[in-house]
N, C-alpha and C. Protein backbone atom coordinates (compact mmCIF):
# COMPACT_ATOMS: atom_id res chain seq x y z
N UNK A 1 0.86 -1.18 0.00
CA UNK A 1 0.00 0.00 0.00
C UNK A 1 0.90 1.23 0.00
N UNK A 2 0.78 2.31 -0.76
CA UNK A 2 1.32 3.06 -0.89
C UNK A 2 0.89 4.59 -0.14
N UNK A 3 1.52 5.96 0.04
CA UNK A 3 0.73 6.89 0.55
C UNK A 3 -0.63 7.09 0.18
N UNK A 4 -0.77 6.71 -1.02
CA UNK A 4 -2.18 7.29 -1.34
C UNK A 4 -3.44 6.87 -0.61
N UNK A 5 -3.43 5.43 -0.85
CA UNK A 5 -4.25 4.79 -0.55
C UNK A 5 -4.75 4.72 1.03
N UNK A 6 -6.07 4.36 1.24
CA UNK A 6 -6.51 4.21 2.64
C UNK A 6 -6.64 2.53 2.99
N UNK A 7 -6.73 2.12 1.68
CA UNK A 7 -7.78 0.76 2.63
C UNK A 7 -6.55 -0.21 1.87
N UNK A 8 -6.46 -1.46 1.93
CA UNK A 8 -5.44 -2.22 1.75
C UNK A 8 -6.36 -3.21 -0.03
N UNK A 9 -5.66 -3.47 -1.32
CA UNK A 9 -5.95 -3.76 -2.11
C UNK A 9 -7.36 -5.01 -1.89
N UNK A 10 -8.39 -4.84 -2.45
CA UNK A 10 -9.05 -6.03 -2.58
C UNK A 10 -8.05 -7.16 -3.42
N UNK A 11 -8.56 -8.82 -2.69
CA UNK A 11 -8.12 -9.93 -2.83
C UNK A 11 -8.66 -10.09 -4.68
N UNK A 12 -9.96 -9.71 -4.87
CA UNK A 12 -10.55 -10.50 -6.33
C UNK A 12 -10.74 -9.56 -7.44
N UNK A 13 -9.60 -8.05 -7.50
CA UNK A 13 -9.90 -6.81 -7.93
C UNK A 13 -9.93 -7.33 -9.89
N UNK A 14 -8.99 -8.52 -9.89
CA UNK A 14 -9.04 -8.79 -11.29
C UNK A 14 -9.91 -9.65 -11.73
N UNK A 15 -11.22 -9.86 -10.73
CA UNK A 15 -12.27 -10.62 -11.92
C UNK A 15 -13.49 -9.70 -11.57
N UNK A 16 -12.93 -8.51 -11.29
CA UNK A 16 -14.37 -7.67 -11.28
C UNK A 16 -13.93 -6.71 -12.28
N UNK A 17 -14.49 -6.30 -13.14
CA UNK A 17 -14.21 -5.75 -14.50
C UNK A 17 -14.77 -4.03 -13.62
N UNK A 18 -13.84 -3.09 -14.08
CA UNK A 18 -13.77 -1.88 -14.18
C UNK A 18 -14.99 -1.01 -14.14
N UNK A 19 -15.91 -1.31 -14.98
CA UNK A 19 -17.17 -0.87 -15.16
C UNK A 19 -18.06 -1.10 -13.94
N UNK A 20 -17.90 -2.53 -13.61
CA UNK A 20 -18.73 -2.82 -12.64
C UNK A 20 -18.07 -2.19 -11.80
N UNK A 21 -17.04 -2.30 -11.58
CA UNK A 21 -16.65 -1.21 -9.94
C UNK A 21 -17.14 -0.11 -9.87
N UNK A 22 -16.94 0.46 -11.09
CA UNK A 22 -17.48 2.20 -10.91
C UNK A 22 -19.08 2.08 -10.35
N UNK A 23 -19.76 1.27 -10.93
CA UNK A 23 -20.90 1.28 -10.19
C UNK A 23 -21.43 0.79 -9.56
N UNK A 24 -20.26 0.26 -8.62
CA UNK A 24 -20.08 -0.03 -7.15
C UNK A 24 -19.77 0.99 -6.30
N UNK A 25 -19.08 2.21 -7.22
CA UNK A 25 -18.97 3.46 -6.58
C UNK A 25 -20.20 4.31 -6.50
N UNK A 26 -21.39 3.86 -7.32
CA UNK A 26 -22.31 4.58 -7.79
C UNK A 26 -23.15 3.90 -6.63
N UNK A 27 -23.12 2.67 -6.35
CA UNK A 27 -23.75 2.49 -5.39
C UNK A 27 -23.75 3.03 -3.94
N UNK A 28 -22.29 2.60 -3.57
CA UNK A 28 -21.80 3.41 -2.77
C UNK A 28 -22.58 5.00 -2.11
N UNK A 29 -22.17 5.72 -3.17
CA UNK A 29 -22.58 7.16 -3.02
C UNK A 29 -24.33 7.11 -2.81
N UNK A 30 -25.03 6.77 -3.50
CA UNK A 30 -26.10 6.38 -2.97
C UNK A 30 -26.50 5.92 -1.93
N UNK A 31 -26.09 4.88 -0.89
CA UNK A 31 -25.92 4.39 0.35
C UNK A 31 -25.53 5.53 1.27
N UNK A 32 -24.58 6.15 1.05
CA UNK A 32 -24.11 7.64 1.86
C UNK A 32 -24.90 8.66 1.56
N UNK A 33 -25.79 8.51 0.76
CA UNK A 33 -26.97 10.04 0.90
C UNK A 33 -28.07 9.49 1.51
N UNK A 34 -28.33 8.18 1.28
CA UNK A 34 -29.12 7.91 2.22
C UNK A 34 -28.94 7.86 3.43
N UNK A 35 -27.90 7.37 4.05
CA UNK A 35 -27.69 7.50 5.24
C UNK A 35 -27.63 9.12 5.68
N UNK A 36 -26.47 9.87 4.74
CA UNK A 36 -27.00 11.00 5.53
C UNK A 36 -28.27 11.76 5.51
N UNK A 37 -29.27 11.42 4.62
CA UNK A 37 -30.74 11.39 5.02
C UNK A 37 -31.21 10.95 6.46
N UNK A 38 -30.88 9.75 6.45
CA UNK A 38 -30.85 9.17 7.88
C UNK A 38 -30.75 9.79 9.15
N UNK A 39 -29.07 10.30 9.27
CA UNK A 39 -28.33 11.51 9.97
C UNK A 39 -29.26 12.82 10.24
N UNK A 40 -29.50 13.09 9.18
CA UNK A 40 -30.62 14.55 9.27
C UNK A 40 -31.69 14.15 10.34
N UNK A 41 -32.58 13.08 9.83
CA UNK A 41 -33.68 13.01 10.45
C UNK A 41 -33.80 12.84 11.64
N UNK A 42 -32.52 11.44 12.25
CA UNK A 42 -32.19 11.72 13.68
C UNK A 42 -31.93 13.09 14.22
N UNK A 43 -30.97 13.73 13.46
CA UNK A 43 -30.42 15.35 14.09
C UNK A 43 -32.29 16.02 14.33
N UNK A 44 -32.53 16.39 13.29
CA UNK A 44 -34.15 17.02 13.78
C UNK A 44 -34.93 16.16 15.05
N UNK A 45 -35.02 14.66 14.90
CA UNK A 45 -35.93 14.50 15.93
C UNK A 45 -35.10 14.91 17.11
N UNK A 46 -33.93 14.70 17.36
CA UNK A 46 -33.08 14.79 18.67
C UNK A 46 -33.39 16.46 18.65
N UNK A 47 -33.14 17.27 18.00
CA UNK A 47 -33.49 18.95 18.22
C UNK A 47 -34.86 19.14 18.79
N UNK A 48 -35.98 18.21 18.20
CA UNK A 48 -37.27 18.58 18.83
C UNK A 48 -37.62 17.84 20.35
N UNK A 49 -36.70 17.35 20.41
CA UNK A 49 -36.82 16.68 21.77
C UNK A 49 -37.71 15.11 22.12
N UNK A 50 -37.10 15.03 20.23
CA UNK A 50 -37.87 13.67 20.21
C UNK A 50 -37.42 12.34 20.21
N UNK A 51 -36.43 12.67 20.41
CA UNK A 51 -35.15 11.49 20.00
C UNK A 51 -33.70 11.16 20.99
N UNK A 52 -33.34 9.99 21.14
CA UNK A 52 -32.52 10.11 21.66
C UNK A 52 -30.96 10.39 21.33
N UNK A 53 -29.95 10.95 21.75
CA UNK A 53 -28.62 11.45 21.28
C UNK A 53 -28.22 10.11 20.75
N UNK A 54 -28.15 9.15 21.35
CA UNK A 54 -27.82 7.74 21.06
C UNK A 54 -27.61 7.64 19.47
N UNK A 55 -29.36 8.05 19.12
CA UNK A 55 -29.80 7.54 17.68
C UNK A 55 -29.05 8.14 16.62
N UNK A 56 -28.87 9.45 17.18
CA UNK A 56 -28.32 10.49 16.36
C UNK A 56 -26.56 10.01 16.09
N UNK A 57 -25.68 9.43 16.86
CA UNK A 57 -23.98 9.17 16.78
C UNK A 57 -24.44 7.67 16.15
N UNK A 58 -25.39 6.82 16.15
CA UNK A 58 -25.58 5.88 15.51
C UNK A 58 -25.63 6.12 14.34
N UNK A 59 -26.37 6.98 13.72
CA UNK A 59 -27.05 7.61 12.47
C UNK A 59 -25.17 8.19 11.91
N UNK A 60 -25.05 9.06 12.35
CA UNK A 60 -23.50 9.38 11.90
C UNK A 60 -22.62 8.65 11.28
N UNK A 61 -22.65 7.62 12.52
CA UNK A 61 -21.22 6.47 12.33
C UNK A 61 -21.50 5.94 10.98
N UNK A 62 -23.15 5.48 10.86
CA UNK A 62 -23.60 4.72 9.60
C UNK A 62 -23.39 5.76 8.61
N UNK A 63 -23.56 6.91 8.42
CA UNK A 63 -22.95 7.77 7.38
C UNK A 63 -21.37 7.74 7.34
N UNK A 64 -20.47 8.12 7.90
CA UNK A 64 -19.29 8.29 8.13
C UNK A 64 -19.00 6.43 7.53
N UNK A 65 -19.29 5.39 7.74
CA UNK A 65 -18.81 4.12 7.06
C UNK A 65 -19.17 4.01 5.76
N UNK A 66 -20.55 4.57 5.49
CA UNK A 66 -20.93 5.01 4.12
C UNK A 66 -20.04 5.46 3.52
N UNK A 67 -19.54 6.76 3.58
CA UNK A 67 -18.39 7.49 3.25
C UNK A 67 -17.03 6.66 2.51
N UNK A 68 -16.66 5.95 3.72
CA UNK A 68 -15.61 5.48 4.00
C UNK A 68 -15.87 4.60 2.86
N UNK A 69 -17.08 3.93 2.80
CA UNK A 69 -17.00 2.69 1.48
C UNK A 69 -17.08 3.33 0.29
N UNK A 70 -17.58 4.83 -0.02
CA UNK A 70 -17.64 4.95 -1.25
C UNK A 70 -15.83 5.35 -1.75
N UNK A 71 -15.20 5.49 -0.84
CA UNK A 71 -13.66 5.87 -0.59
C UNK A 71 -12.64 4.70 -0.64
N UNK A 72 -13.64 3.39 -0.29
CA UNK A 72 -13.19 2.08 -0.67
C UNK A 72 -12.91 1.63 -2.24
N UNK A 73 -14.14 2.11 -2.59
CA UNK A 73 -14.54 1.23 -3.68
C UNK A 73 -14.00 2.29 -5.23
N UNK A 74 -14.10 3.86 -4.87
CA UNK A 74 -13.20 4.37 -5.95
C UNK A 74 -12.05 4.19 -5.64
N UNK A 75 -11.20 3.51 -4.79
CA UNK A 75 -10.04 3.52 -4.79
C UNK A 75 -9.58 2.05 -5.65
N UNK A 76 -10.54 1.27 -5.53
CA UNK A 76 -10.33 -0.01 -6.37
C UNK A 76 -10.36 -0.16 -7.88
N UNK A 77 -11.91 0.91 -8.30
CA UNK A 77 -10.87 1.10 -9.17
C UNK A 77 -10.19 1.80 -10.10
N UNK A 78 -9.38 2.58 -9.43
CA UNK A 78 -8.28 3.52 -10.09
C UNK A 78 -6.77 2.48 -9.60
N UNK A 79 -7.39 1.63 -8.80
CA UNK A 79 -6.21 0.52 -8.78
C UNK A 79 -5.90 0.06 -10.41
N UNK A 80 -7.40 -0.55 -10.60
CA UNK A 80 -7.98 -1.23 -12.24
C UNK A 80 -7.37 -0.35 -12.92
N UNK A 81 -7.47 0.99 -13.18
CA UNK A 81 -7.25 1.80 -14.56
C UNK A 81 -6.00 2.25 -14.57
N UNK A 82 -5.08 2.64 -13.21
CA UNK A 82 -4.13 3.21 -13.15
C UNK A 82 -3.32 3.09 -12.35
N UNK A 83 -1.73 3.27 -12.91
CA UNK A 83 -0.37 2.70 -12.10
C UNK A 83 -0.31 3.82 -10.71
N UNK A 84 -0.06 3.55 -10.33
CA UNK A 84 0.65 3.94 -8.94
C UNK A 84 1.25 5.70 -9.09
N UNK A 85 1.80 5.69 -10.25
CA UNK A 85 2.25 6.57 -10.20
C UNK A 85 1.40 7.79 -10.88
N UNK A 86 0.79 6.95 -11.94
CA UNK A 86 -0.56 7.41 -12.46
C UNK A 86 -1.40 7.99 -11.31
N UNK A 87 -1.72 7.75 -10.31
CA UNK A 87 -2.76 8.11 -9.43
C UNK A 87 -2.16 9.51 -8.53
N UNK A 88 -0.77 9.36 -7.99
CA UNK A 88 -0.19 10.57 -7.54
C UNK A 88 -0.38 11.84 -8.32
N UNK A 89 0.35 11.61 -9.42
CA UNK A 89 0.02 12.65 -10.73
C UNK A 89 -1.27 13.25 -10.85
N UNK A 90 -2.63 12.37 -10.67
CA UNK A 90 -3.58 12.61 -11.04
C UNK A 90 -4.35 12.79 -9.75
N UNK A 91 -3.82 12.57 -8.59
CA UNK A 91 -3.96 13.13 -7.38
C UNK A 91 -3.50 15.19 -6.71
N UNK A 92 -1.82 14.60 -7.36
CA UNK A 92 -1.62 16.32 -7.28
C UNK A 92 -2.36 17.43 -8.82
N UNK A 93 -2.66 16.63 -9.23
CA UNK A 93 -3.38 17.61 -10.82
C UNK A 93 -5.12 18.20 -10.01
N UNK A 94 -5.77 17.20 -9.83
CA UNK A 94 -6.72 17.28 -8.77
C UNK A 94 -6.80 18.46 -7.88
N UNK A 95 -6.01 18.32 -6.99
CA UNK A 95 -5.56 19.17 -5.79
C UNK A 95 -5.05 20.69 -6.33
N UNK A 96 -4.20 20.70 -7.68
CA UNK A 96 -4.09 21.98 -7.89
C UNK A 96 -5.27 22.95 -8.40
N UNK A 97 -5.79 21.68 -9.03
CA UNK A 97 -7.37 22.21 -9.83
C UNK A 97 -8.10 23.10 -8.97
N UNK A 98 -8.37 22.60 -7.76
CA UNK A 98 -9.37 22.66 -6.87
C UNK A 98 -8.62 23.56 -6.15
N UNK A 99 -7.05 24.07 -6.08
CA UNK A 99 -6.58 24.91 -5.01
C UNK A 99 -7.38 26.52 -6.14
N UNK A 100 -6.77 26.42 -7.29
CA UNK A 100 -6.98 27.25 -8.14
C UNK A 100 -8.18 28.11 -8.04
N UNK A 101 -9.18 26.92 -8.05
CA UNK A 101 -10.66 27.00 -7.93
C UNK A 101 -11.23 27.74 -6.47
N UNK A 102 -10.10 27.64 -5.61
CA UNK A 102 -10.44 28.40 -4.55
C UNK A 102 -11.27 27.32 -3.29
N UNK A 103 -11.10 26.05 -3.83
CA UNK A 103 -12.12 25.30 -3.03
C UNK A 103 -11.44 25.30 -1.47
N UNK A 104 -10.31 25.20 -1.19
CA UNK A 104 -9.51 24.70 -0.06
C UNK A 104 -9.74 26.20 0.88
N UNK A 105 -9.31 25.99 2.09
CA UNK A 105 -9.28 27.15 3.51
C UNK A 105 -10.88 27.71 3.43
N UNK A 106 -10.75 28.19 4.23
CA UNK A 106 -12.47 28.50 5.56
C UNK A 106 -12.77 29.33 3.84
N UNK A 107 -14.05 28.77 3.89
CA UNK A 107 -15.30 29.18 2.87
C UNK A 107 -16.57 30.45 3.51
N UNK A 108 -16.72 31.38 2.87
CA UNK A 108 -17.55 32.29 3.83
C UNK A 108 -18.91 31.64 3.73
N UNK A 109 -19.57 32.10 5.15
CA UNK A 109 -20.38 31.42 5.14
C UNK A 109 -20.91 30.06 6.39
N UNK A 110 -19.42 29.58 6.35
CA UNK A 110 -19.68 27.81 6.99
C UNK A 110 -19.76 28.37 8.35
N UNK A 111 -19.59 27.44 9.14
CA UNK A 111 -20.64 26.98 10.35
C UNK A 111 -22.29 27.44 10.27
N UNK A 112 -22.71 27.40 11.64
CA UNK A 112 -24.50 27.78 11.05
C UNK A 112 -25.20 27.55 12.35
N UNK A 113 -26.40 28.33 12.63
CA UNK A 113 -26.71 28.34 13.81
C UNK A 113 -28.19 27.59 13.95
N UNK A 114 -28.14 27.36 15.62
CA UNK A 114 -29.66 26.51 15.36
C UNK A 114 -29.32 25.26 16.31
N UNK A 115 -29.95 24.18 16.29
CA UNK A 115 -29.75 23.11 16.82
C UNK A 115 -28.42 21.92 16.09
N UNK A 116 -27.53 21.67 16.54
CA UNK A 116 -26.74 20.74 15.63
C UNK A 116 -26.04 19.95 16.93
N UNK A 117 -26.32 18.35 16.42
CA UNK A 117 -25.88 16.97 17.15
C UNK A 117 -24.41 17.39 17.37
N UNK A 118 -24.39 16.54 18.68
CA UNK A 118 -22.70 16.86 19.44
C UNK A 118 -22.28 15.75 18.22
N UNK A 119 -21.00 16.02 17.77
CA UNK A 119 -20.14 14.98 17.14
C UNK A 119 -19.40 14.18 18.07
């Protein structure tokens, strides 16, 4: 495993064809909006005093693993399409894009007031 990577190579990455992974990523991401659908709804009932905090770091975690799998599964495969070194390159190309773009450091605007679940 190299810096890039988070999760350690799948065992059967060469009999799952490329295509299908990606929309394993597609699945993925789907699973994580639902969950953070999920997340929301706990956060509101716990704000109205309807819910317990419990439900709400439950609701999270299951988003936050969501996450984590859709972070799994594009990483598998850009394993499939691309060398190692390929992915750095196309990691720092990425990163400059987006510095350019202004996406990176405090955004005006963020935080927000109101009721919001302890993390």
């Amino acid at each position: 495993m190299n810096g890039f990577y988070r999760f350690p190579e799948i065992r059967h990455r060469n009999k799952v064809g490329s295509r299908k992974q990606l929309a394993k990523v597609l699945e993925e991401c789907s699973e994580a909006y639902d969950a953070h659908n999920d997340w929301s709804i706990e956060t509101a009932l716990y704000c109205s005093g309807g819910w317990a905090l419990e439900n709400v770091v439950e609701a999270r975690d299951a988003y936050g693993m969501e996450l984590m799998d859709v972070i799994h599964a594009a990483e598998t495969v850009l394993r499939m399409e691309f060398s190692e070194t390929e992915v750095e390159m196309l990691r720092d190309a990425v990163e400059r894009k987006n510095r350019e773009m202004g996406y990176y450091g405090a955004a005006a605007g963020e935080g927000g007031a109101g009721c919001t679940a302890p993390a």
